[in-house]
C-alpha atoms as a PDB file:
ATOM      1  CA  UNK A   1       2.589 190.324  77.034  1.00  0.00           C
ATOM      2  CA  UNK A   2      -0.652 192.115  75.993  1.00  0.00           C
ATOM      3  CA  UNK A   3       0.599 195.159  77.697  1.00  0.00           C
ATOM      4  CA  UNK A   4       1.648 197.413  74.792  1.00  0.00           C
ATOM      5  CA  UNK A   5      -0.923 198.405  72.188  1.00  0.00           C
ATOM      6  CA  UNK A   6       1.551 197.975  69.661  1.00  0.00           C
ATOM      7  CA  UNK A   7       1.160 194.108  70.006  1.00  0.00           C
ATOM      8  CA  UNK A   8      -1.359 193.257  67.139  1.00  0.00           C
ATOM      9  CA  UNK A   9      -2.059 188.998  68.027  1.00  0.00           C
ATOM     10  CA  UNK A  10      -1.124 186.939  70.663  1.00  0.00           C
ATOM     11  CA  UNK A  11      -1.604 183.074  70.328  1.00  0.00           C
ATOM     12  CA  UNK A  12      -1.703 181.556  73.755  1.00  0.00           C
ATOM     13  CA  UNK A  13      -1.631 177.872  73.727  1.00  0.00           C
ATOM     14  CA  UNK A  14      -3.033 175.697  76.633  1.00  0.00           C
ATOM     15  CA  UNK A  15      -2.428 172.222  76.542  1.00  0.00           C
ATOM     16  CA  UNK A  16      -5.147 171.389  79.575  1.00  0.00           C
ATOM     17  CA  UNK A  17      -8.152 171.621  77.324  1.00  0.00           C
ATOM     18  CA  UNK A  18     -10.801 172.547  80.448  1.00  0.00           C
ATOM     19  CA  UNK A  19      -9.042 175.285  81.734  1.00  0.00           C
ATOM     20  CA  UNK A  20     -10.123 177.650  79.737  1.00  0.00           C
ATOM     21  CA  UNK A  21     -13.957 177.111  80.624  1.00  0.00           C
ATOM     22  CA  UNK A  22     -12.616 176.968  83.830  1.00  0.00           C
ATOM     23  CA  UNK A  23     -11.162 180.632  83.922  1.00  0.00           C
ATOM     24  CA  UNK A  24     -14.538 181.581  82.487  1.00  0.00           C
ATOM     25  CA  UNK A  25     -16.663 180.344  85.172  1.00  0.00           C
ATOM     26  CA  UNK A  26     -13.887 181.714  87.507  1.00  0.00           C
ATOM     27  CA  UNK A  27     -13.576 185.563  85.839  1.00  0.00           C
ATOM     28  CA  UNK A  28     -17.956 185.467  86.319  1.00  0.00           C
ATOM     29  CA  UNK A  29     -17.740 184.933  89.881  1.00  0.00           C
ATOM     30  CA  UNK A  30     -14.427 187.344  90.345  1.00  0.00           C
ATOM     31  CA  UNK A  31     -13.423 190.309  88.689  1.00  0.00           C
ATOM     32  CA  UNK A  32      -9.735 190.121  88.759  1.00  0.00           C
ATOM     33  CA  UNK A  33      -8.560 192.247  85.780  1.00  0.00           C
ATOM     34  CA  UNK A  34      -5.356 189.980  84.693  1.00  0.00           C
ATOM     35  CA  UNK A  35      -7.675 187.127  84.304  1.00  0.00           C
ATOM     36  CA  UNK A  36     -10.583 189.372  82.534  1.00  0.00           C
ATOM     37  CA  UNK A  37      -7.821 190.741  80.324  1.00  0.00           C
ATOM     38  CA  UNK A  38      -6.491 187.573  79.092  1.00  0.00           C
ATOM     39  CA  UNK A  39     -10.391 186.061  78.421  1.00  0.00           C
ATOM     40  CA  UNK A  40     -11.368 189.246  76.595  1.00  0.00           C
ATOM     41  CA  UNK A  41      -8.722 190.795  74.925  1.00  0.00           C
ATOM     42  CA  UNK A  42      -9.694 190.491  71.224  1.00  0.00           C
ATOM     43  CA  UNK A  43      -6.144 190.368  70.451  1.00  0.00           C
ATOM     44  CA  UNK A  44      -5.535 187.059  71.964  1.00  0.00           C
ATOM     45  CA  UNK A  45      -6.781 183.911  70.085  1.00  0.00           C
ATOM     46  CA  UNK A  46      -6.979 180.730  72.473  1.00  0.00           C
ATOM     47  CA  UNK A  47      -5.604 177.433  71.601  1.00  0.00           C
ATOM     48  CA  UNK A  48      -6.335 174.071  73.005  1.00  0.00           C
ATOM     49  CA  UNK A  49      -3.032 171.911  72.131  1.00  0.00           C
ATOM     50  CA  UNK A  50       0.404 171.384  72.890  1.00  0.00           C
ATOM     51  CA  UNK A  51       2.742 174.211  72.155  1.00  0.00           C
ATOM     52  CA  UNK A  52       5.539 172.425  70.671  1.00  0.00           C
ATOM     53  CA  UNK A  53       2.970 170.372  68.582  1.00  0.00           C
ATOM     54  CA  UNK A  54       1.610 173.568  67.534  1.00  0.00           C
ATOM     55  CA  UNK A  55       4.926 175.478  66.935  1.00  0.00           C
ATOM     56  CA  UNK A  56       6.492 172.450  64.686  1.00  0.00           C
ATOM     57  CA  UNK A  57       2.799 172.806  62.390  1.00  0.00           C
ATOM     58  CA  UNK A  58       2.661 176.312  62.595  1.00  0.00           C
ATOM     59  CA  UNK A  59       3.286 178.231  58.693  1.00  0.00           C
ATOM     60  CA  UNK A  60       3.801 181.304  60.530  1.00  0.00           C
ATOM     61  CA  UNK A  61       6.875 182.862  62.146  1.00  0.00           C
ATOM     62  CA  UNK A  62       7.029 184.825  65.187  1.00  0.00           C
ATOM     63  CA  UNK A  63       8.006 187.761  66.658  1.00  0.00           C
ATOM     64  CA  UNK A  64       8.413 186.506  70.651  1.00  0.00           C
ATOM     65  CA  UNK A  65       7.951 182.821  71.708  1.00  0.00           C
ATOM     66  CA  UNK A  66       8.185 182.350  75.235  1.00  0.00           C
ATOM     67  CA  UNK A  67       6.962 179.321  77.504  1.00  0.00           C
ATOM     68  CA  UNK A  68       5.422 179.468  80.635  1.00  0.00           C
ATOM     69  CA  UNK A  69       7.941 178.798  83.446  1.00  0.00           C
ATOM     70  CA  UNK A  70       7.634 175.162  84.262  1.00  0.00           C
ATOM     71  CA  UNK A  71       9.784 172.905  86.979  1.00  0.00           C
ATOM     72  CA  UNK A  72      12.262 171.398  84.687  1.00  0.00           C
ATOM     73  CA  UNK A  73      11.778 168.157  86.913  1.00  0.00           C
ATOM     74  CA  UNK A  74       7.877 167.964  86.274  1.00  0.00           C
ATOM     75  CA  UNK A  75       7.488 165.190  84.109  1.00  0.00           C
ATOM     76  CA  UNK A  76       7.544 165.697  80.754  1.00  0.00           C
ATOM     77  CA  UNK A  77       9.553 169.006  81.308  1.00  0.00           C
ATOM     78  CA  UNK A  78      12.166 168.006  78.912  1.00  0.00           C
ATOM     79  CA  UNK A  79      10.345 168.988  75.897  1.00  0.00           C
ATOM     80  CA  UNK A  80      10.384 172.671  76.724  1.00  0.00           C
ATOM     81  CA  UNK A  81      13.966 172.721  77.912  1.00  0.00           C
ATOM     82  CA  UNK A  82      15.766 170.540  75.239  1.00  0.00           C
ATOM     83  CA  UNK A  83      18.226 171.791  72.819  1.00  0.00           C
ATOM     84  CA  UNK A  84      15.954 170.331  70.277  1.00  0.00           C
ATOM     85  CA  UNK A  85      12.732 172.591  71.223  1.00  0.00           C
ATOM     86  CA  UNK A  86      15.037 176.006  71.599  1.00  0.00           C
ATOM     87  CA  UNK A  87      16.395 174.961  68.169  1.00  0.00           C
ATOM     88  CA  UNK A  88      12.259 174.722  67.056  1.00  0.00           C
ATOM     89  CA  UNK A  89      11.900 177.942  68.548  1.00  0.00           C
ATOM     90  CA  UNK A  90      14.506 179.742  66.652  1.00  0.00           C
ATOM     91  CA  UNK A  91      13.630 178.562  63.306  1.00  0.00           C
ATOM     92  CA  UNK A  92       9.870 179.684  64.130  1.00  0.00           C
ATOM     93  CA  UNK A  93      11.148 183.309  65.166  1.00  0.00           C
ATOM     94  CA  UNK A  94      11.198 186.532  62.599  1.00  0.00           C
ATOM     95  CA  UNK A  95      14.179 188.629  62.117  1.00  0.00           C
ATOM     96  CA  UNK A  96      15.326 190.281  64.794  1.00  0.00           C
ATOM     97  CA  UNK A  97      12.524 188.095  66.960  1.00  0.00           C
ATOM     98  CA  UNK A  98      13.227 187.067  70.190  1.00  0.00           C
ATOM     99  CA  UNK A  99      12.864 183.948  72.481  1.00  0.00           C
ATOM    100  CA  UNK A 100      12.304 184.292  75.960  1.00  0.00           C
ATOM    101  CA  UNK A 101      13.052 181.396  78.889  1.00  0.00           C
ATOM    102  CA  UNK A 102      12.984 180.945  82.503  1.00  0.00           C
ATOM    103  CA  UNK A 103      16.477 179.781  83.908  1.00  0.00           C
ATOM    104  CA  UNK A 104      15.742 177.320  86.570  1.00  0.00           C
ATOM    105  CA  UNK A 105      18.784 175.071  86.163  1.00  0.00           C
ATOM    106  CA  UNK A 106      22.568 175.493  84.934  1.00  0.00           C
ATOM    107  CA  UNK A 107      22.027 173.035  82.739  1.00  0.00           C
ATOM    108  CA  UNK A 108      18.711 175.022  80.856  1.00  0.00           C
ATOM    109  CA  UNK A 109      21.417 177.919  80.687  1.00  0.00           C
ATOM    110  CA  UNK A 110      23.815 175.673  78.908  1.00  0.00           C
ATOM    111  CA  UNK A 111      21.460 174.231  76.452  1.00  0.00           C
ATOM    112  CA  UNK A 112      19.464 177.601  75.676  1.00  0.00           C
ATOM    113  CA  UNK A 113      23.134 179.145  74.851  1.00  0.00           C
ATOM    114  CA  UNK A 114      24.206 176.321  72.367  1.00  0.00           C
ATOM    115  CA  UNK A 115      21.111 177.577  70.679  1.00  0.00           C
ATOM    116  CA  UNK A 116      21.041 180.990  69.765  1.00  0.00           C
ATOM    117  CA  UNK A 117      23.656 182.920  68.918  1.00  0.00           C
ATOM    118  CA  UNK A 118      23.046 186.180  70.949  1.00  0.00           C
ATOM    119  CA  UNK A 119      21.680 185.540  74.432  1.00  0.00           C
ATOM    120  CA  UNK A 120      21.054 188.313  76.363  1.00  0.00           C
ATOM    121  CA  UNK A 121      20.382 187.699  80.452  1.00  0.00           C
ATOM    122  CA  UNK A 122      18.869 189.384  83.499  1.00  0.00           C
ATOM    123  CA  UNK A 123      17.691 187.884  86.459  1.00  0.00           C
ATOM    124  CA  UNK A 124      16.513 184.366  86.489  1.00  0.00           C
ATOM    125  CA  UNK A 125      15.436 184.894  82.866  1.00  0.00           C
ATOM    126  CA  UNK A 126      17.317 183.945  79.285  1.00  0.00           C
ATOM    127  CA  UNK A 127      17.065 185.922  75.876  1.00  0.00           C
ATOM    128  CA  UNK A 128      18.077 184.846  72.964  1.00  0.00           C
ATOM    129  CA  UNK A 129      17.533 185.851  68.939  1.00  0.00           C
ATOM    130  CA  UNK A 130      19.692 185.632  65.640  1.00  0.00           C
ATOM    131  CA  UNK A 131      20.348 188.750  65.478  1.00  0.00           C
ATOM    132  CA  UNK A 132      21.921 191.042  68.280  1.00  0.00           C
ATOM    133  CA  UNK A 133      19.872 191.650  71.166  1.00  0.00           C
ATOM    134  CA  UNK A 134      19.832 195.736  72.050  1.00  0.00           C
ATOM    135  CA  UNK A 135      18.493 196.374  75.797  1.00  0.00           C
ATOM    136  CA  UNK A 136      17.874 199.968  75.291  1.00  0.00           C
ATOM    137  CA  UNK A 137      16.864 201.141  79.154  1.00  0.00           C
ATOM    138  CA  UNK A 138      15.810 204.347  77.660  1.00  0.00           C
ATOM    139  CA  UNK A 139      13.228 203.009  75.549  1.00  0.00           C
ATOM    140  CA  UNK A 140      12.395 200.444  77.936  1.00  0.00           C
ATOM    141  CA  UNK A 141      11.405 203.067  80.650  1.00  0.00           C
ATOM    142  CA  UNK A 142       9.415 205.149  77.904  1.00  0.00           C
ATOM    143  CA  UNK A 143       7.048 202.305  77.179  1.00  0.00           C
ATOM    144  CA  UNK A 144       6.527 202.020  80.747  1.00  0.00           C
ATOM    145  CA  UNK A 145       5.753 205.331  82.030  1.00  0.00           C
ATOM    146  CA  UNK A 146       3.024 204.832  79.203  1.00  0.00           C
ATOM    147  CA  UNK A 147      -0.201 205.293  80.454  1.00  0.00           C
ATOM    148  CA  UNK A 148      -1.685 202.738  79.041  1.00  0.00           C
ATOM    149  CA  UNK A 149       0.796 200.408  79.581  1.00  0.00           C
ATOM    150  CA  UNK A 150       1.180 201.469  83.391  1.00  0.00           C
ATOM    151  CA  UNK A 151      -2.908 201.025  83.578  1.00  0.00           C
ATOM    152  CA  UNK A 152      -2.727 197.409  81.570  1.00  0.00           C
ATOM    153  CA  UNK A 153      -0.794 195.941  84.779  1.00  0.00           C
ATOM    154  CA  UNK A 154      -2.232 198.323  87.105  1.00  0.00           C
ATOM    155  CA  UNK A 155      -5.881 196.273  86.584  1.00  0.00           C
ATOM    156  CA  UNK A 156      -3.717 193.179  87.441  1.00  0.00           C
ATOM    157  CA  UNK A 157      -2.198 194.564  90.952  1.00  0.00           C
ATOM    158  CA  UNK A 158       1.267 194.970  89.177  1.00  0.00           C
ATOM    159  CA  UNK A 159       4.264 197.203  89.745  1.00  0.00           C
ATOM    160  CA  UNK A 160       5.017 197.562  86.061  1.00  0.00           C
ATOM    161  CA  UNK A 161       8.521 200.128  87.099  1.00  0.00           C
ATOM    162  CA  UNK A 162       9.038 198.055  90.287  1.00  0.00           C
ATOM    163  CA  UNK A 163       8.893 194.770  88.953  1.00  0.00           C
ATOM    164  CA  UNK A 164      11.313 195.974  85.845  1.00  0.00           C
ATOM    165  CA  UNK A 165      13.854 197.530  88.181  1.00  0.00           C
ATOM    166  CA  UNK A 166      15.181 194.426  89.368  1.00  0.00           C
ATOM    167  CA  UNK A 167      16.280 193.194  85.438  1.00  0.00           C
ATOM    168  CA  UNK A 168      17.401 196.662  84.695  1.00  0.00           C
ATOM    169  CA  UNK A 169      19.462 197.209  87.426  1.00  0.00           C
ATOM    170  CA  UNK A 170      21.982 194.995  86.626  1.00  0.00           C
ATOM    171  CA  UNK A 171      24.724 194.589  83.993  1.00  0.00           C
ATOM    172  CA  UNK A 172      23.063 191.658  81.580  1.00  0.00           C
ATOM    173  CA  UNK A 173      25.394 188.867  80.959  1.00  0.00           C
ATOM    174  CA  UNK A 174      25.515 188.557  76.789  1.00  0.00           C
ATOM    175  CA  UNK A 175      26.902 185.687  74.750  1.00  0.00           C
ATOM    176  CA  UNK A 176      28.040 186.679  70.803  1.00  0.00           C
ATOM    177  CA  UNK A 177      28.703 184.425  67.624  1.00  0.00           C
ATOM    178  CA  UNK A 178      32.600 184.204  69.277  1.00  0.00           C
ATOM    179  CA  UNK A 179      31.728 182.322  72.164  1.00  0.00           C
ATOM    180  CA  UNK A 180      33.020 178.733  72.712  1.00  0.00           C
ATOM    181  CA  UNK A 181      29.635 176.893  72.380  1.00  0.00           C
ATOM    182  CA  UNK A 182      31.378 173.529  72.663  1.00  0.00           C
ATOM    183  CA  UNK A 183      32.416 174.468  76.351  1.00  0.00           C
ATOM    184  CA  UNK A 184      28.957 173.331  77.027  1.00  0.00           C
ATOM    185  CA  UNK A 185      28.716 170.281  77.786  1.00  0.00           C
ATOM    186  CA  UNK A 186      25.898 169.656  79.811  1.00  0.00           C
ATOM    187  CA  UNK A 187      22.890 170.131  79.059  1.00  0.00           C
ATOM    188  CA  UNK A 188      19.541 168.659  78.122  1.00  0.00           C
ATOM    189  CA  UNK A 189      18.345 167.061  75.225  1.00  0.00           C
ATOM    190  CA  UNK A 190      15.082 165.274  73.465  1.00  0.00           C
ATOM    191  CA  UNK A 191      16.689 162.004  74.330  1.00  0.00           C
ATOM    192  CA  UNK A 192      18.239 162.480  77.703  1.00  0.00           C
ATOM    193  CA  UNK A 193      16.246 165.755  79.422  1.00  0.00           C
ATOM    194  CA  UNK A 194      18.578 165.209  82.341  1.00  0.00           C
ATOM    195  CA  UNK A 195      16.891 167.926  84.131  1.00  0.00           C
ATOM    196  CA  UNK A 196      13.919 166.058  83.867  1.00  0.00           C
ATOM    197  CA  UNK A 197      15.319 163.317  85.972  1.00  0.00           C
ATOM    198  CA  UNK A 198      16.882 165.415  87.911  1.00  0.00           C
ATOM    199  CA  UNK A 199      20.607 164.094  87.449  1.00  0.00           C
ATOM    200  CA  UNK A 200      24.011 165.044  88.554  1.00  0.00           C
ATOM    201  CA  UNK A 201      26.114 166.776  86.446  1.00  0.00           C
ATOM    202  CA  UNK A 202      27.897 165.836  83.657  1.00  0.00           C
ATOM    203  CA  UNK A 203      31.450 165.493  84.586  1.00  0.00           C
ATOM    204  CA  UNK A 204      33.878 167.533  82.049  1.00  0.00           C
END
């Protein structure tokens, strides 16, 4: 996320308070420039918490919230994949801001889409905002060929215009105000993350 200079602060929340004195002693005894990046980066202030703890306190609204891709049958899953925490999500983003997901389940799709009312997606990953979502591939490949930008992921041994081709490629699939949100009918909830305990489907 740090990638374009543009970005002014980043708050990265980690729930698993020694890991970040962990990643220090690690980045002393090995250089990898991802992990020196993300310790050292004066834009990014570090967090010790729970991130939907943090984002139901928080004053502030946001311009992208995204959450780390997690198993959605890991216990305790549920409370980043519930209608309930998309909802928190939305009401902590600015206009135009955007929410980002990882897709690991129909049933994350379904609830993610009851949410917001534009969702834009590519490959294995959900978008979704109050306001319509423009994927301008233009300005997308601008940014990239950046040499900045190209050099930011370069340090961490990635493929910035390889690793993009694979979401731009594609048509996205895009959901408006007009579609049928109450065709969705399963999907997982504070009360019963069904993902969570990894359940059939709801029958329609």
């Amino acid at each position: 996320m740090a990638g374009r200079q543009e970005i002014e602060r980043i708050a990265c929340i980690e729930i698993v308070r020694p890991q970040l004195a962990t990643l220090r002693r690690l980045t002393a005894r090995d250089s990898y420039g991802a992990l020196g990046g993300l310790l050292h980066d004066p834009r990014i202030e570090h967090v010790v918490g729970d991130g939907r703890a943090f984002l139901m306190r928080a004053r502030q609204t946001y311009d992208i919230i995204e959450a780390d891709a997690l198993r959605p049958t890991s216990a305790y899953a549920g409370n980043l994949y519930s209608e309930e925490y998309f909802q928190l999500v939305r009401a902590r983003l600015r206009v135009n801001g955007l929410a980002a997901t990882w897709v690991p389940s129909a049933r994350v799709h379904s609830t993610f889409t009851r949410v917001f009312p534009y969702v834009t997606g590519v490959p294995g990953i959900l978008l979704g905002s109050s306001q319509p979502i423009v994927l301008d591939r233009p300005a997308l490949a601008a940014r990239m060929a950046d040499a900045r930008v190209f050099e930011h992921y370069r340090r961490a041994g990635v493929d910035i215009e390889q690793l993009m081709a694979g979401y731009l490629a594609a048509a996205p699939d895009e959901y408006g105000p007009e579609f049928d949100r109450t065709t969705l009918t399963d999907f997982n909830t504070d009360l019963f993350p069904r993902d969570e305990y990894d359940l059939a489907p709801v029958p329609r």
